[in-house]
Protein backbone atom coordinates (compact mmCIF):
# COMPACT_ATOMS: atom_id res chain seq x y z
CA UNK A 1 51.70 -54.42 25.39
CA UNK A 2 49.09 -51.83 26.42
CA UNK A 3 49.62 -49.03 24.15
CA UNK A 4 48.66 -45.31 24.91
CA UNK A 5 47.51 -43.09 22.35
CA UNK A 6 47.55 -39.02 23.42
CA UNK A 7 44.35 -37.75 21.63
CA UNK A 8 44.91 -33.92 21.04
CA UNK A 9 41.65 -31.60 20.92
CA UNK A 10 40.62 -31.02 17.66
CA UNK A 11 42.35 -27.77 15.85
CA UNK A 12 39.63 -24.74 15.69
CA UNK A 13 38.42 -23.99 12.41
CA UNK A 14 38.54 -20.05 11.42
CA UNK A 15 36.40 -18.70 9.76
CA UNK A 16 36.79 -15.03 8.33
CA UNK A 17 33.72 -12.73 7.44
CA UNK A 18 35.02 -10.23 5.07
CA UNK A 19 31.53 -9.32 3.35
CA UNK A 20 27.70 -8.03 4.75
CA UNK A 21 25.52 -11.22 5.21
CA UNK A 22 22.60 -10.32 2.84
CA UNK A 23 20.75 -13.71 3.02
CA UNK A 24 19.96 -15.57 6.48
CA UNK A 25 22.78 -16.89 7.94
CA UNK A 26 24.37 -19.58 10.46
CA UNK A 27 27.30 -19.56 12.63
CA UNK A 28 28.03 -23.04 14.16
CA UNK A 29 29.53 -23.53 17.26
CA UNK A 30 32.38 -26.01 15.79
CA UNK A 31 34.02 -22.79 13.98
CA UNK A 32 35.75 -19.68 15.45
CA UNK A 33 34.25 -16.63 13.55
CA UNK A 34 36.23 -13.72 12.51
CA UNK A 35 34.79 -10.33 12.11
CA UNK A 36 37.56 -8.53 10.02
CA UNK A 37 36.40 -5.51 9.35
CA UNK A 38 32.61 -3.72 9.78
CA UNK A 39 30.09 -6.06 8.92
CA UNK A 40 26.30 -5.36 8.43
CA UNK A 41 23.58 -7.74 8.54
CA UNK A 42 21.15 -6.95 5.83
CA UNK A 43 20.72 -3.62 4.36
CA UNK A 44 19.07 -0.77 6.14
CA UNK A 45 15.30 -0.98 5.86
CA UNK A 46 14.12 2.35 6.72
CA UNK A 47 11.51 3.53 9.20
CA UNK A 48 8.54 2.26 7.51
CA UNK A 49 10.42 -1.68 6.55
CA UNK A 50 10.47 -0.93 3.17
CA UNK A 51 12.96 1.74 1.64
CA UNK A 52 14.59 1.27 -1.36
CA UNK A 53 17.51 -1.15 -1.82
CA UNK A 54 16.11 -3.02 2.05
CA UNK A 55 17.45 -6.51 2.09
CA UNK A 56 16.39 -8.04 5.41
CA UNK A 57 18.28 -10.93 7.07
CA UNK A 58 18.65 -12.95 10.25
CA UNK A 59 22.24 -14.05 11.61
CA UNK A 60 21.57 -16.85 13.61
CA UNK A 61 24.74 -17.78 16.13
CA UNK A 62 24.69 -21.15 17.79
CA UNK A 63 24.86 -21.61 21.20
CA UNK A 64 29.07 -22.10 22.27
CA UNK A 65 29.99 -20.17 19.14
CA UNK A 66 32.98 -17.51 19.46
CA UNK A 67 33.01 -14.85 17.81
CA UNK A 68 36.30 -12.58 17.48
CA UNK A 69 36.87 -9.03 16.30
CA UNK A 70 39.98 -8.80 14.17
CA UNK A 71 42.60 -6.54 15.92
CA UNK A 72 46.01 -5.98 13.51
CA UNK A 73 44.36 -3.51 11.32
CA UNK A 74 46.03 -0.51 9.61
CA UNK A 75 46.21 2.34 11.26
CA UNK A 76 43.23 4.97 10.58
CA UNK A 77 40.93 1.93 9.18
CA UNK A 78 37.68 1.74 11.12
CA UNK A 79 38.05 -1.44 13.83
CA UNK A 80 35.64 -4.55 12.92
CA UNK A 81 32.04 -4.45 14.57
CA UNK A 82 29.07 -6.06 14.14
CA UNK A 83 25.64 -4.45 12.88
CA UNK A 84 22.19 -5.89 12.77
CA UNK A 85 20.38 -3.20 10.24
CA UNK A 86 16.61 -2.02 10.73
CA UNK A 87 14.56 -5.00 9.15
CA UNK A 88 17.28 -7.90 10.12
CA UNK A 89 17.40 -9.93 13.28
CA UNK A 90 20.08 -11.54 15.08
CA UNK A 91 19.31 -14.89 16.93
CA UNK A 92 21.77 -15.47 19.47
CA UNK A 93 20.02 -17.82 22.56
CA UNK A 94 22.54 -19.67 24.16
CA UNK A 95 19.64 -21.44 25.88
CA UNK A 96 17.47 -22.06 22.85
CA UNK A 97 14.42 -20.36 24.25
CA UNK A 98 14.91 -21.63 27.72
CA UNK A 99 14.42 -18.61 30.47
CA UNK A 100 17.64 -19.40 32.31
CA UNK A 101 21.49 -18.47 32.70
CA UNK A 102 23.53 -20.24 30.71
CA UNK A 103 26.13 -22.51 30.97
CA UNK A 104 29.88 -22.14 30.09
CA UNK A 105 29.58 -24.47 27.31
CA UNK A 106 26.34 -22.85 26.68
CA UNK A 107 27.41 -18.75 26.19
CA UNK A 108 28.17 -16.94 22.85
CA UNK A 109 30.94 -15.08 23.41
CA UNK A 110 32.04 -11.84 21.45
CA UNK A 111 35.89 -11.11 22.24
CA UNK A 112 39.10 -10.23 20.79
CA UNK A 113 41.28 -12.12 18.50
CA UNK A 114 44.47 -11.61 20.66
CA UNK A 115 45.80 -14.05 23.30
CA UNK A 116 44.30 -14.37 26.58
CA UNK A 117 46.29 -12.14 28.78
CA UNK A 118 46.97 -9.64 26.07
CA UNK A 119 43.33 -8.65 25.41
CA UNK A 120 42.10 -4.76 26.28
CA UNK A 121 39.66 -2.47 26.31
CA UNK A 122 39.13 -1.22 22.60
CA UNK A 123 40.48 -4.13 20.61
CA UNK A 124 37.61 -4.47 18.10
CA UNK A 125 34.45 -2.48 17.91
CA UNK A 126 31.68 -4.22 19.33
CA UNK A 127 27.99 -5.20 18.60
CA UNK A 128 24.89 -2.38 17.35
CA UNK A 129 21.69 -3.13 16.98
CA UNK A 130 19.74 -0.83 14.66
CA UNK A 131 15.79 -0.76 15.30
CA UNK A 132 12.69 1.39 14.20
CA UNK A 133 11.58 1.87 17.99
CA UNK A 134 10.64 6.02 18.09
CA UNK A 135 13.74 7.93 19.31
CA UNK A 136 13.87 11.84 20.43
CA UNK A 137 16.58 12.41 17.35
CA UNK A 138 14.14 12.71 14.58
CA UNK A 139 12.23 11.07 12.53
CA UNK A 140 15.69 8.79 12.14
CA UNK A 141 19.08 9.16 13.31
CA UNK A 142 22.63 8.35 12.21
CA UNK A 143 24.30 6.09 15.15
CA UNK A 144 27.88 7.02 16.47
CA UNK A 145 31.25 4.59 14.36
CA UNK A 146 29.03 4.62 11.00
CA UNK A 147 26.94 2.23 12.80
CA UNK A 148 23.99 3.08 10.14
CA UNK A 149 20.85 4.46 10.42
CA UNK A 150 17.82 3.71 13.17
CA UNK A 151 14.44 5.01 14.12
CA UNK A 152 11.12 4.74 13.26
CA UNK A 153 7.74 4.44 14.34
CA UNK A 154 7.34 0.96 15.08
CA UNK A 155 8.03 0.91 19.21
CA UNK A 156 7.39 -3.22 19.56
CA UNK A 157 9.90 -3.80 16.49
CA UNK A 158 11.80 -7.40 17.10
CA UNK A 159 15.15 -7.13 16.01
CA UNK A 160 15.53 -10.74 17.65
CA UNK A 161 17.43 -12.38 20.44
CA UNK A 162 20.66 -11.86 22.76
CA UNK A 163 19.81 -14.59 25.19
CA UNK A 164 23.30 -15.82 27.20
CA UNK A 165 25.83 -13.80 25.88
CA UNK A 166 29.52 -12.40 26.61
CA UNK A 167 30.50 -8.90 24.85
CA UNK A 168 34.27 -7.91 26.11
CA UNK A 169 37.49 -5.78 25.17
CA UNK A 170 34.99 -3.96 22.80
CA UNK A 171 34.77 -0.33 22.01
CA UNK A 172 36.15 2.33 19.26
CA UNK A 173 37.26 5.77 21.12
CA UNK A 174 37.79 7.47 17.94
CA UNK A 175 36.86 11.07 19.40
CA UNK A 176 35.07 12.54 22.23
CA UNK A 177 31.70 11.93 20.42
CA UNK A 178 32.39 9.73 17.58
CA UNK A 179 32.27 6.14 19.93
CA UNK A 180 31.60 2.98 19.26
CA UNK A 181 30.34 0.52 23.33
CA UNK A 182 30.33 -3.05 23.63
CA UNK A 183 26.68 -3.11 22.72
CA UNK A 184 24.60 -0.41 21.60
CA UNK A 185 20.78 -0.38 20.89
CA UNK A 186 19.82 2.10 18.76
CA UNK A 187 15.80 2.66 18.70
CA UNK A 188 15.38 -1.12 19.29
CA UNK A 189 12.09 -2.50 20.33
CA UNK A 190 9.93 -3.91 22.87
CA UNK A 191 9.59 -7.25 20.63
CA UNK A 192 13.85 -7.67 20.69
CA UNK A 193 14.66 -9.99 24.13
CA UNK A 194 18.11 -9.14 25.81
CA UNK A 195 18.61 -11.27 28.91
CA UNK A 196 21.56 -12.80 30.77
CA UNK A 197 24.11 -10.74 29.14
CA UNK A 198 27.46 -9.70 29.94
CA UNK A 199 29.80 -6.87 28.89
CA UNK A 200 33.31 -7.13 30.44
CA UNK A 201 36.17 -4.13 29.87
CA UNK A 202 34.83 -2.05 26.95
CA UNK A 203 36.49 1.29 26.30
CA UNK A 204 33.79 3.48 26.17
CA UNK A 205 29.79 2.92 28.03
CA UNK A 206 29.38 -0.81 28.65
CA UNK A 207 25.47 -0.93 26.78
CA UNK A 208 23.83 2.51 25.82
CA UNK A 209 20.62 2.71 24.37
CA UNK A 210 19.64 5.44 22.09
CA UNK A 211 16.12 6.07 22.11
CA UNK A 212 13.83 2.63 21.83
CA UNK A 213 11.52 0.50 24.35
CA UNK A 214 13.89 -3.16 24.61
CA UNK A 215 13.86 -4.28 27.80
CA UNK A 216 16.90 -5.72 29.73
CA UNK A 217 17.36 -8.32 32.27
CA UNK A 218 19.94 -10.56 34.12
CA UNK A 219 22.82 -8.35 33.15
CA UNK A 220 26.32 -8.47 34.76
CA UNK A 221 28.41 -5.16 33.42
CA UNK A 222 32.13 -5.24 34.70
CA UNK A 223 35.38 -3.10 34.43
CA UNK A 224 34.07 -0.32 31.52
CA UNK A 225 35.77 2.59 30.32
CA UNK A 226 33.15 4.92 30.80
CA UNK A 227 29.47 4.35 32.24
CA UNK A 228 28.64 1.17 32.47
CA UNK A 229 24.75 1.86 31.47
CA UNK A 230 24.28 4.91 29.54
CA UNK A 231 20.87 5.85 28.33
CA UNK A 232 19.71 8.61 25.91
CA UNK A 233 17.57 10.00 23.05
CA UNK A 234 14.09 8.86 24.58
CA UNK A 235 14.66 5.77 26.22
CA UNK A 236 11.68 3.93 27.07
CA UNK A 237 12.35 0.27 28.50
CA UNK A 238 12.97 -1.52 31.78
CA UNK A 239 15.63 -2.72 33.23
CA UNK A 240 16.13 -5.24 36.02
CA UNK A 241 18.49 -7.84 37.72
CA UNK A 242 21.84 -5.10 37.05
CA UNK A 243 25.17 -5.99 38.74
CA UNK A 244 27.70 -3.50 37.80
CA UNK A 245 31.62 -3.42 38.72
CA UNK A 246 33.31 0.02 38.17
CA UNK A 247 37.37 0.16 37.23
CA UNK A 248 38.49 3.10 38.96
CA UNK A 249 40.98 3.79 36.67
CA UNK A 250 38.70 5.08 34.00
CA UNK A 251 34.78 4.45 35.36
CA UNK A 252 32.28 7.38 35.43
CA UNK A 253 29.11 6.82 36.08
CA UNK A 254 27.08 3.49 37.06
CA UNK A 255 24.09 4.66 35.49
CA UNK A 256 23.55 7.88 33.19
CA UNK A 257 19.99 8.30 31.83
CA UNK A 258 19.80 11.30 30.17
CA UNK A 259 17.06 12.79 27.71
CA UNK A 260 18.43 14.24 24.85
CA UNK A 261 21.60 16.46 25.31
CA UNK A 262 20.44 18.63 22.62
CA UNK A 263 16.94 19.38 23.59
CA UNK A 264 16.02 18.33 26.86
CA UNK A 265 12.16 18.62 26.41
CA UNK A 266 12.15 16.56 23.43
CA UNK A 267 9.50 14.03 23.32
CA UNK A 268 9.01 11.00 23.52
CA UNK A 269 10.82 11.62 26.96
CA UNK A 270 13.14 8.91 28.39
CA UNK A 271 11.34 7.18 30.90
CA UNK A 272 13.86 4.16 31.69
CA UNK A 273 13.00 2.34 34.85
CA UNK A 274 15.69 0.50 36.44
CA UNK A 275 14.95 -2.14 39.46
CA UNK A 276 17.44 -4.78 41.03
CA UNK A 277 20.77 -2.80 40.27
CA UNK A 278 23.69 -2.99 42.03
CA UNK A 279 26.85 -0.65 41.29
CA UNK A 280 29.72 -1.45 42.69
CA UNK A 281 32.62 0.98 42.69
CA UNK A 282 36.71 0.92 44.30
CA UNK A 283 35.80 3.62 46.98
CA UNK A 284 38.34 6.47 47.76
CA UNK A 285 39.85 4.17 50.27
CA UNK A 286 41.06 2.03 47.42
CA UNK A 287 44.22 2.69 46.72
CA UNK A 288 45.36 -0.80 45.02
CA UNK A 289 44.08 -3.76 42.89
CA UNK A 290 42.13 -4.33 39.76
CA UNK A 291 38.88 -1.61 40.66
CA UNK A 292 41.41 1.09 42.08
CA UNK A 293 41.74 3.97 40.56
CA UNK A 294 41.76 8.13 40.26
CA UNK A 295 37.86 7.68 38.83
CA UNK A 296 36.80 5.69 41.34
């Protein structure tokens, strides 16, 4: 008697990070990783690498990890987010150094911890990278969500590597000027790589850097809040191979590249150059389905 035995796939391990990492750091693709609250990696550095209390650390995510922002928390309490502090790297490749997109199996993916059907736009904060790249803020600046402090002098800083990697239903609209995107990166470097990235329904601007000379490349930006690239502060790098999909129902603009909203002769002055882009938006003749919209 031939006898048939169902094998079921194996039950995801949780994992929930409740403290800073403040020594390097793993996350394995066989676990599920919660973010439950803010997390920083490492302690803030300061402009020069070496202020006092600077604990420098690299998070290191495996290619097919997830990685899920924690959604039921009390009302009032900041959402959970992820920040890399000036001095600490993160090392997400997907494709382990390879110059290529990645595969399903392959991508990291940042998301919510709700259902699929049932996630949104704003349920958990999204990922900020802090740098020491010059910025037209100062000497340093505080970031928007109490994302910490970035800036500095040091324009080919490496704050390490998103390489293959899915940000979505990110963002933290707590006012008109206190927001948190799906990725921001604040006075990053030339020496951090960002390439074949996606950021899919965040609440506020898809990626926004403030001030910094990272370069970006292979990027697919769908369904955001706001603008789906929003540069300010002195923004120095390059941009290229940029499809973008507005959702009419709360877009603005494709691309805003601005110079400092404060002082607009401030130097250094952004210089962004974008090549390759594509912005797609519903049209006023759209008056139904998922890009429709009154913002169109």
């Amino acid at each position: 008697i031939a006898v048939v035995v169902a094998i079921e796939d194996p039950v995801e391990t949780f994992v929930e990070v409740e403290a800073d990492i403040l020594a390097n750091t793993t996350w394995t693709a066989d676990k599920v990783w919660v973010i439950t609250q803010p997390i920083f990696v490492g302690v803030d550095c300061g402009t020069d690498g070496a202020a006092a209390g600077c604990v420098q650390a690299t998070l290191t995510i495996e290619p097919g990890t997830t990685i899920v922002g924690k959604t039921d928390l009390p009302q009032g309490v900041r959402g959970a987010y992820l920040v890399i502090s000036r001095g600490s790297q993160i090392v997400a490749d997907a494709t382990s150094g390879a110059d290529r997109a990645p595969t399903e199996a392959e991508t990291i993916v940042f998301t919510s911890d709700k259902a699929r059907g049932d996630r949104a736009r704003g349920d958990w904060g999204g990922l900020i990278i802090n740098g020491r790249a010059q910025t037209n803020a100062g000497a340093e600046a505080e970031g928007e969500g109490d994302s910490g402090l970035f800036g500095g002098n040091l324009d080919t800083d490496d704050s390490g590597i998103l390489r293959g990697v899915r940000i979505e239903f990110a963002g933290d609209d707590v006012t008109p000027t206190d927001q948190l995107n799906g990725l921001a990166i604040q006075g990053v470097g030339s020496g951090t790589t960002i390439s074949y990235l996606q950021i899919h329904y965040n609440v506020d601007d898809g990626i926004e850097p403030f001030g910094g000379t990272v370069s970006v490349d292979h990027m697919v930006v769908t369904g955001i809040g706001d603008d789906s690239v929003d540069g300010t502060d002195g923004y120095r790098g390059f941009m290229q191979f940029v499809l973008g999909q507005q959702n009419g129902a709360d877009a603005d603009n494709g691309f805003e590249i601005s110079n400092n909203g404060d002082a607009e002769d401030a130097s250094p002055q952004s210089t962004a150059v974008i090549a390759n882009a594509t912005m797609i938006g519903a049209g006023d003749a759209v008056v139904s389905g998922g890009i429709a919209g009154p913002e169109s």
